[in-house]
Protein backbone atom coordinates (compact mmCIF):
# COMPACT_ATOMS: atom_id res chain seq x y z
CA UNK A 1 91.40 68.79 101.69
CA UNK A 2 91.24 71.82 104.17
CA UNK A 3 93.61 74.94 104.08
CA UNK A 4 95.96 75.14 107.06
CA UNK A 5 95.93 78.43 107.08
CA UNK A 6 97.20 81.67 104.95
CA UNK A 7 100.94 81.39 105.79
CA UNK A 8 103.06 84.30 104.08
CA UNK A 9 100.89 85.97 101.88
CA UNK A 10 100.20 89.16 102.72
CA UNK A 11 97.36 92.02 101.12
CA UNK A 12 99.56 95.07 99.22
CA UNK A 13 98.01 97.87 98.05
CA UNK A 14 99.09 99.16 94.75
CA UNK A 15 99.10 103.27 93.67
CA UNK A 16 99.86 104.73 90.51
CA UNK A 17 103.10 106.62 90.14
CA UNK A 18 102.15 108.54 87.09
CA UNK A 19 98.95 109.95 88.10
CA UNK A 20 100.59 111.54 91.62
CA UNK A 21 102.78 113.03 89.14
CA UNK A 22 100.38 114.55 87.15
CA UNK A 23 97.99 116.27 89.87
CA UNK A 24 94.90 115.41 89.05
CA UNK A 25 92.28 114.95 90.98
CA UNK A 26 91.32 110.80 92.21
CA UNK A 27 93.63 108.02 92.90
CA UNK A 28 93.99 104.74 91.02
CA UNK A 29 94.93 101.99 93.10
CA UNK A 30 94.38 97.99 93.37
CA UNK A 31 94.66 95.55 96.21
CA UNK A 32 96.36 92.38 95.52
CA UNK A 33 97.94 89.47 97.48
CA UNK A 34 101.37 88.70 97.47
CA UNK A 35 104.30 86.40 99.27
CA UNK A 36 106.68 88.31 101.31
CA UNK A 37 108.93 84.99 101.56
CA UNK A 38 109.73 84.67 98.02
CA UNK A 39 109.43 88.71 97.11
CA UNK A 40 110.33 90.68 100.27
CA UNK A 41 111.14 94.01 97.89
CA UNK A 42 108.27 95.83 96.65
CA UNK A 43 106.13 94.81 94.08
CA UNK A 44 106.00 96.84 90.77
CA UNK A 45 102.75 95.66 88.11
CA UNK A 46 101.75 97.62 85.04
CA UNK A 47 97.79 97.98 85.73
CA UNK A 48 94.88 100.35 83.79
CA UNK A 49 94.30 103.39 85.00
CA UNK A 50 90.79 104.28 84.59
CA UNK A 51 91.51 107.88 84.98
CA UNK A 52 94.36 108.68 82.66
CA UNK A 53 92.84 105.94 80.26
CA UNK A 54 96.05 103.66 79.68
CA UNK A 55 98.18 101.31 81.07
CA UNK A 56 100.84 102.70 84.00
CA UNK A 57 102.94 101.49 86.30
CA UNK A 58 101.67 100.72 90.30
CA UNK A 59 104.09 100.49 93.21
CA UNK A 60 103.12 99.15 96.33
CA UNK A 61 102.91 101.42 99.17
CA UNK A 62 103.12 101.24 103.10
């Protein structure tokens, strides 16, 4: 069966909150997909963050 098409989900971009806090130099951030019908506020997800070497939390941006 074919896809109609990709209907409300939209591609977020996720930054972490602690690492623009801390100064450092880099930027961790992921790109996920999402449904702006059933979650129009933004979307908060604990992710790794390579740089500071543990789990933080990402908020979506723009």
């Amino acid at each position: 069966m074919a896809k109609k098409g990709k209907g409300n989900r939209i591609q977020v971009i996720l930054e972490c909150t602690e690492h623009k806090q801390s100064g450092m130099p880099g930027m961790s951030r992921y790109i996920t997909t999402k449904n702006k019908k059933n979650s129009a506020e933004r979307l908060e997800l604990k992710k790794y963050n390579p740089v500071l070497k543990k789990v933080t939390v990402h908020k979506e941006i723009k």
